[in-house]
N, C-alpha and C. Protein backbone atom coordinates (compact mmCIF):
# COMPACT_ATOMS: atom_id res chain seq x y z
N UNK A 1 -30.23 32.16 2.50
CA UNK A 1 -29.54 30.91 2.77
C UNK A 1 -29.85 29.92 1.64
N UNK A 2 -28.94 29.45 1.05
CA UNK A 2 -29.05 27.93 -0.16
C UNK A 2 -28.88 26.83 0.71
N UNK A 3 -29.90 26.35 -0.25
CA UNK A 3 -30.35 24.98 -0.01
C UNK A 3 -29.16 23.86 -1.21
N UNK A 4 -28.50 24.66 -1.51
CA UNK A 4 -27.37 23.69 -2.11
C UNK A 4 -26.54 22.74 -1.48
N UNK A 5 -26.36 21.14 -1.64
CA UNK A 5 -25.72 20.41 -1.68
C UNK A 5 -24.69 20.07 -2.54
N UNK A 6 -23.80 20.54 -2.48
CA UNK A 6 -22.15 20.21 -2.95
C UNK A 6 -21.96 18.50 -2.49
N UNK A 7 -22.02 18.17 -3.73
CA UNK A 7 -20.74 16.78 -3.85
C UNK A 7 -19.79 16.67 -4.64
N UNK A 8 -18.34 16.04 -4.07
CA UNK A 8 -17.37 16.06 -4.45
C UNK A 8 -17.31 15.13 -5.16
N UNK A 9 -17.02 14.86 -6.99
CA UNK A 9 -17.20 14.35 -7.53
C UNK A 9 -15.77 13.24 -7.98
N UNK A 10 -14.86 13.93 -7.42
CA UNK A 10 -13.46 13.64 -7.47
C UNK A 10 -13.14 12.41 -6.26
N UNK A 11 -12.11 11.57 -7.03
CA UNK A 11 -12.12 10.18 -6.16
C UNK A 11 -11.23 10.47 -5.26
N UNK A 12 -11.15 10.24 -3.42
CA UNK A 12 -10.31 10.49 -2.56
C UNK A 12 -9.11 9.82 -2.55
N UNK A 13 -8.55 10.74 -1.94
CA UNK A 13 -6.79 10.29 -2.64
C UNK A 13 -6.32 8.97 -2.22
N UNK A 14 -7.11 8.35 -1.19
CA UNK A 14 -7.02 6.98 -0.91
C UNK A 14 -7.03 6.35 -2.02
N UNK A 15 -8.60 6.93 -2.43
CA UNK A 15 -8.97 5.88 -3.31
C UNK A 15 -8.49 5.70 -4.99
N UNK A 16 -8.26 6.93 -5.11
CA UNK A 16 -6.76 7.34 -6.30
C UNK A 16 -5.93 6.26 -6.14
N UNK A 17 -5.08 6.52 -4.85
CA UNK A 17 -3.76 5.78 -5.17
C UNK A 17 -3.81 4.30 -5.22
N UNK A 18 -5.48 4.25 -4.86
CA UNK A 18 -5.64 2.56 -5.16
C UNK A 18 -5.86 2.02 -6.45
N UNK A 19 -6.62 2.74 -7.03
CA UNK A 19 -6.90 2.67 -8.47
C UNK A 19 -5.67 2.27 -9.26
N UNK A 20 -4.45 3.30 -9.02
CA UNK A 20 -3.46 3.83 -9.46
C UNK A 20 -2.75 2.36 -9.35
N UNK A 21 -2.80 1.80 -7.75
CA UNK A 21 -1.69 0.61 -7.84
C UNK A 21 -2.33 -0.65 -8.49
N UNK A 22 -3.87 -0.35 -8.66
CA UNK A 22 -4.61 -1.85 -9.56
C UNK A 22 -4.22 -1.56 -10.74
N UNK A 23 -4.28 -1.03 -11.27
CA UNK A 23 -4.01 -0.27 -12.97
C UNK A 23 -2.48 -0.66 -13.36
N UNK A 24 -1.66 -0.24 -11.94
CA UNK A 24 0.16 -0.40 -12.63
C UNK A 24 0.36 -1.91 -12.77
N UNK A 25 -0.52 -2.62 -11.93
CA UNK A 25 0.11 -4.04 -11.57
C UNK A 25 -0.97 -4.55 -12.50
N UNK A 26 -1.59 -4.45 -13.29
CA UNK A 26 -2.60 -5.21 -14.24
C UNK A 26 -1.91 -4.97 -15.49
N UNK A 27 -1.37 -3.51 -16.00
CA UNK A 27 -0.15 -3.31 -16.41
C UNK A 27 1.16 -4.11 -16.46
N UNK A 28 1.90 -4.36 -15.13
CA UNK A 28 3.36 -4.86 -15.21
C UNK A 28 2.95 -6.15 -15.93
N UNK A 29 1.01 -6.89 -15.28
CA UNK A 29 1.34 -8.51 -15.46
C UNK A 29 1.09 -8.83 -16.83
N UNK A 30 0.56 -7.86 -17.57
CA UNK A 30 0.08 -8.02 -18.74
C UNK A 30 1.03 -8.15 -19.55
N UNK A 31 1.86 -7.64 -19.28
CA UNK A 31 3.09 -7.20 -20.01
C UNK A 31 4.34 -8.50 -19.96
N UNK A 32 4.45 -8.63 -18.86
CA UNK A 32 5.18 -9.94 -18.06
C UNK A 32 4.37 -11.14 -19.45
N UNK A 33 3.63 -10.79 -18.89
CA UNK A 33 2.56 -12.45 -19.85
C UNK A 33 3.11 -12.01 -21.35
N UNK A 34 2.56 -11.34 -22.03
CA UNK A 34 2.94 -10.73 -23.71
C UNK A 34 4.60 -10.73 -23.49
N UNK A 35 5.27 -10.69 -22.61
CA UNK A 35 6.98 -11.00 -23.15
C UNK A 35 7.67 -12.28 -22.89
N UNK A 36 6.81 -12.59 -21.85
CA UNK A 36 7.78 -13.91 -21.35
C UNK A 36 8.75 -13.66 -20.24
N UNK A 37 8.76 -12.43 -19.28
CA UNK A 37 9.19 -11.78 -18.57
C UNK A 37 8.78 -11.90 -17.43
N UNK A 38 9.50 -12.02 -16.10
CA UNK A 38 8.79 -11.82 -15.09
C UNK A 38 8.62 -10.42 -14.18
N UNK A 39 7.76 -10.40 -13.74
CA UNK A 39 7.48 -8.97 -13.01
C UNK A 39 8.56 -8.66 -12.44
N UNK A 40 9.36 -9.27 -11.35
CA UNK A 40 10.65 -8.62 -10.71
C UNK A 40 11.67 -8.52 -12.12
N UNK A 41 11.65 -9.19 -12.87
CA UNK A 41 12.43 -8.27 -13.77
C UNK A 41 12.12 -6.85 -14.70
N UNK A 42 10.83 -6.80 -14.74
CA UNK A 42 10.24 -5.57 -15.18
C UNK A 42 10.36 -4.18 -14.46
N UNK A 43 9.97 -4.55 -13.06
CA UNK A 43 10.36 -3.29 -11.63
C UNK A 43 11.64 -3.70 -11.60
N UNK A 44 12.61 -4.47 -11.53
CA UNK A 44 13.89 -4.47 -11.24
C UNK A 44 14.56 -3.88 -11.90
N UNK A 45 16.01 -3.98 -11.98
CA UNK A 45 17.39 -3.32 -12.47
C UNK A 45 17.78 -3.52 -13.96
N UNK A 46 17.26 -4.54 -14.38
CA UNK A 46 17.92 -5.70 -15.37
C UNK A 46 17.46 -4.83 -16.56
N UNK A 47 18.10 -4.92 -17.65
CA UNK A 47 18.61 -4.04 -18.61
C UNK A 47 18.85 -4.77 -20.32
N UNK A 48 18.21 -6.26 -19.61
CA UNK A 48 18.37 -6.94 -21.20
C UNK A 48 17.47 -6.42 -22.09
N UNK A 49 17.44 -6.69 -23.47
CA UNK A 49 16.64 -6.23 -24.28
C UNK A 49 15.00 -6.47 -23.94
N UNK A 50 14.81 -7.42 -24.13
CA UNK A 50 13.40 -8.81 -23.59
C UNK A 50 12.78 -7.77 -22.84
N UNK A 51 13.58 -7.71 -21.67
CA UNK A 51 13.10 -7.19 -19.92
C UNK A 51 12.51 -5.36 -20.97
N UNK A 52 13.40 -4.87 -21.11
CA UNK A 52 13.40 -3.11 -21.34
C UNK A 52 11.89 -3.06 -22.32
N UNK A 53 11.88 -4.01 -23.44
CA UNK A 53 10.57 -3.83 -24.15
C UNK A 53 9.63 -4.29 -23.56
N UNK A 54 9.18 -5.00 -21.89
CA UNK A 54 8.41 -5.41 -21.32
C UNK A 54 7.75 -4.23 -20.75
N UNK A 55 9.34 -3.77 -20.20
CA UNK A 55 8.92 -2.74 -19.37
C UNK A 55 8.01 -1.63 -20.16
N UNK A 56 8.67 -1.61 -21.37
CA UNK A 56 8.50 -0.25 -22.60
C UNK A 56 6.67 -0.38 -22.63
N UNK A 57 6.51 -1.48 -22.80
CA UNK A 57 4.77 -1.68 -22.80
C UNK A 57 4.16 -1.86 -21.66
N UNK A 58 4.35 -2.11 -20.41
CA UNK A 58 3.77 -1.46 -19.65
C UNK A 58 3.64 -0.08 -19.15
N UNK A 59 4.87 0.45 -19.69
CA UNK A 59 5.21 1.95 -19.37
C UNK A 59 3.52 2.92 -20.35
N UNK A 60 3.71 2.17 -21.74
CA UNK A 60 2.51 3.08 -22.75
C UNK A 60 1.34 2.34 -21.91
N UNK A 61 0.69 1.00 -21.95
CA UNK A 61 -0.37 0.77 -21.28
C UNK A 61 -0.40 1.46 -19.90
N UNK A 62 0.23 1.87 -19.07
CA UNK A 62 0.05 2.90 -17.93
C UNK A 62 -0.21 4.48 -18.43
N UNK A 63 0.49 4.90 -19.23
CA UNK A 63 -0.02 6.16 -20.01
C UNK A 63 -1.36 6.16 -20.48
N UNK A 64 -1.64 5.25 -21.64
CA UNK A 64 -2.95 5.29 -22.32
C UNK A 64 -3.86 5.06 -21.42
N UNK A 65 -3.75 4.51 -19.92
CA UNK A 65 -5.12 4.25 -18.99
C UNK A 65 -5.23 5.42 -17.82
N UNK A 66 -4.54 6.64 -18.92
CA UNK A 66 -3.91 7.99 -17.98
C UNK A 66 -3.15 8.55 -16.51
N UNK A 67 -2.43 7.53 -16.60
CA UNK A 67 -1.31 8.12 -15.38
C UNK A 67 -0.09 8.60 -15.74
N UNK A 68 -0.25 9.54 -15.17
CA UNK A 68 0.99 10.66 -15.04
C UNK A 68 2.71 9.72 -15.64
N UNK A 69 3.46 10.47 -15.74
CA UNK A 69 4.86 9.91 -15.62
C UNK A 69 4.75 9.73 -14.39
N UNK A 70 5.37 10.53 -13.19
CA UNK A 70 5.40 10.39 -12.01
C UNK A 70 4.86 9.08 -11.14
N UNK A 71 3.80 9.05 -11.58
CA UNK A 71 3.14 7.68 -11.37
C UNK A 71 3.72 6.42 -11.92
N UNK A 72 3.68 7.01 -13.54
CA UNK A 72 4.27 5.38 -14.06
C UNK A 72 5.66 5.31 -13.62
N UNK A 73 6.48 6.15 -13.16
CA UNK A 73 7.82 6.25 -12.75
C UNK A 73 7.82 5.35 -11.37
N UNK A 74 6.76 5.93 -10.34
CA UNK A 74 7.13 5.63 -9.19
C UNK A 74 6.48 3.87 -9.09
N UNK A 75 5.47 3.65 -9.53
CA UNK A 75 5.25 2.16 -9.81
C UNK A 75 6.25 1.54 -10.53
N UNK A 76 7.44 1.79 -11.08
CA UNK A 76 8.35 0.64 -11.95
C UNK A 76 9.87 1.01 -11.46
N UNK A 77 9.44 2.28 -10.08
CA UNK A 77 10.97 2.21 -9.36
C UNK A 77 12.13 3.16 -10.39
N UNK A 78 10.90 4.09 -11.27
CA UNK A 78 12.07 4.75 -12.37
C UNK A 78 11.58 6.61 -12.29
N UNK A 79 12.35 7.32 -12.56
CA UNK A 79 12.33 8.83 -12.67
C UNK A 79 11.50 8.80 -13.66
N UNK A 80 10.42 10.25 -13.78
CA UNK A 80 9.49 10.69 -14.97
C UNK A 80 10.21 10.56 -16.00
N UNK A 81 11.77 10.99 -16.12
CA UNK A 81 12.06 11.60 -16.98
C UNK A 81 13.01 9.98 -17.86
N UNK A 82 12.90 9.36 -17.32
CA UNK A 82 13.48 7.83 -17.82
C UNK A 82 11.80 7.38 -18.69
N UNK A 83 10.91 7.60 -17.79
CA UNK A 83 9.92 7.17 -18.67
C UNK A 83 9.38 7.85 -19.77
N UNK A 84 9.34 8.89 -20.10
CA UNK A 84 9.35 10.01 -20.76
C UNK A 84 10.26 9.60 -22.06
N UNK A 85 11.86 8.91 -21.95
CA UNK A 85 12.28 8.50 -23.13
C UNK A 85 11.61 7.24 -24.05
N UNK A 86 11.53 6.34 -22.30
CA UNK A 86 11.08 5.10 -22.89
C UNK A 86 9.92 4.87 -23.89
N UNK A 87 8.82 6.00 -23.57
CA UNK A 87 7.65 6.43 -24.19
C UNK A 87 8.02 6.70 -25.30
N UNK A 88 8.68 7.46 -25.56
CA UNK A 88 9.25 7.82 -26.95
C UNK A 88 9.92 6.70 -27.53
N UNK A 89 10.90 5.88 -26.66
CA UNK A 89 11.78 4.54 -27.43
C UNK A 89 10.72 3.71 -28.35
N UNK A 90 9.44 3.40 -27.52
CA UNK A 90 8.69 2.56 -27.50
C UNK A 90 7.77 3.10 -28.78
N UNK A 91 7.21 4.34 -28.91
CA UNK A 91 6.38 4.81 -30.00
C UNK A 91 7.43 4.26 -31.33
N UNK A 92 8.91 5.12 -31.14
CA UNK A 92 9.79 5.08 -32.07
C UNK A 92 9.86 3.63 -32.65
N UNK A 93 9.62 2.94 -32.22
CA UNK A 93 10.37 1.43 -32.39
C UNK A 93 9.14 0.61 -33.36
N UNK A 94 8.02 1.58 -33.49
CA UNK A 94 7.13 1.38 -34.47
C UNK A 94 7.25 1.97 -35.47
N UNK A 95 7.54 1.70 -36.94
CA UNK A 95 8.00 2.52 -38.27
C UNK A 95 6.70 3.65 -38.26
N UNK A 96 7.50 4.71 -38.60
CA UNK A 96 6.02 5.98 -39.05
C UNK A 96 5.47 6.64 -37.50
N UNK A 97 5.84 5.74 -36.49
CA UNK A 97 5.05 6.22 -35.17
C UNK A 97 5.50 7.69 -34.73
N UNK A 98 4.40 8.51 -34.14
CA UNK A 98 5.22 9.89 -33.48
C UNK A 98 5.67 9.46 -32.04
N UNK A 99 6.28 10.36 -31.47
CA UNK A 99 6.39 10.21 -30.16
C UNK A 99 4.87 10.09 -29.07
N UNK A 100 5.24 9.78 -28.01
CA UNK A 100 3.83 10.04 -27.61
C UNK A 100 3.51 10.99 -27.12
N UNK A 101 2.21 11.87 -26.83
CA UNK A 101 2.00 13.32 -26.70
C UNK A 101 2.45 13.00 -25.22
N UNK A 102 2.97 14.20 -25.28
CA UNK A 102 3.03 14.95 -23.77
C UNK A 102 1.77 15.73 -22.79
N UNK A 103 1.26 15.01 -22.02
CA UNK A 103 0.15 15.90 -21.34
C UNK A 103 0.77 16.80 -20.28
């Protein structure tokens, strides 16, 4: 018989998806603040230039603090695969930049 104690070192999915929603929304506001944008226009519909590069940088600051597309998708109300371009719009829109890696 072991005398081993197993701990689970991994954060419970509660506590994931909490992390997850402090991180998106420290994200949207940061972003909001650096454009001049407001948050319901960032999660919203709106499609002006201003709004899309707000969004575009919160989209990479949600990547670089490692969340999934899926994630950054479902926090800004958009498909992986919309964010997935934007990631790329957003690298692109820097001269010389690559796309951003795909994990």
């Amino acid at each position: 018989m072991s005398n081993w104690i197993f701990i689970d070192t991994q954060p419970s999915t509660r506590l994931r998806r909490k992390i997850l929603r402090e991180t998106a929304a420290a994200a949207i506001e940061a972003a909001s603040r650096q454009h001049n944008v407001s948050i319901e226009q960032i999660v919203g519909r709106r499609r002006t230039r201003p709004t899309c590069r707000a969004r575009w940088e919160a989209m990479a600051i949600m990547r670089a603090a490692g969340m999934s597309l899926p994630e950054i998708g479902a926090a800004l109300n958009r498909h992986h695969t919309t964010v997935m371009h934007a990631l790329d719009t957003y690298a692109y829109s820097f001269k010389g930049a690559q796309p951003m890696e795909r994990v």
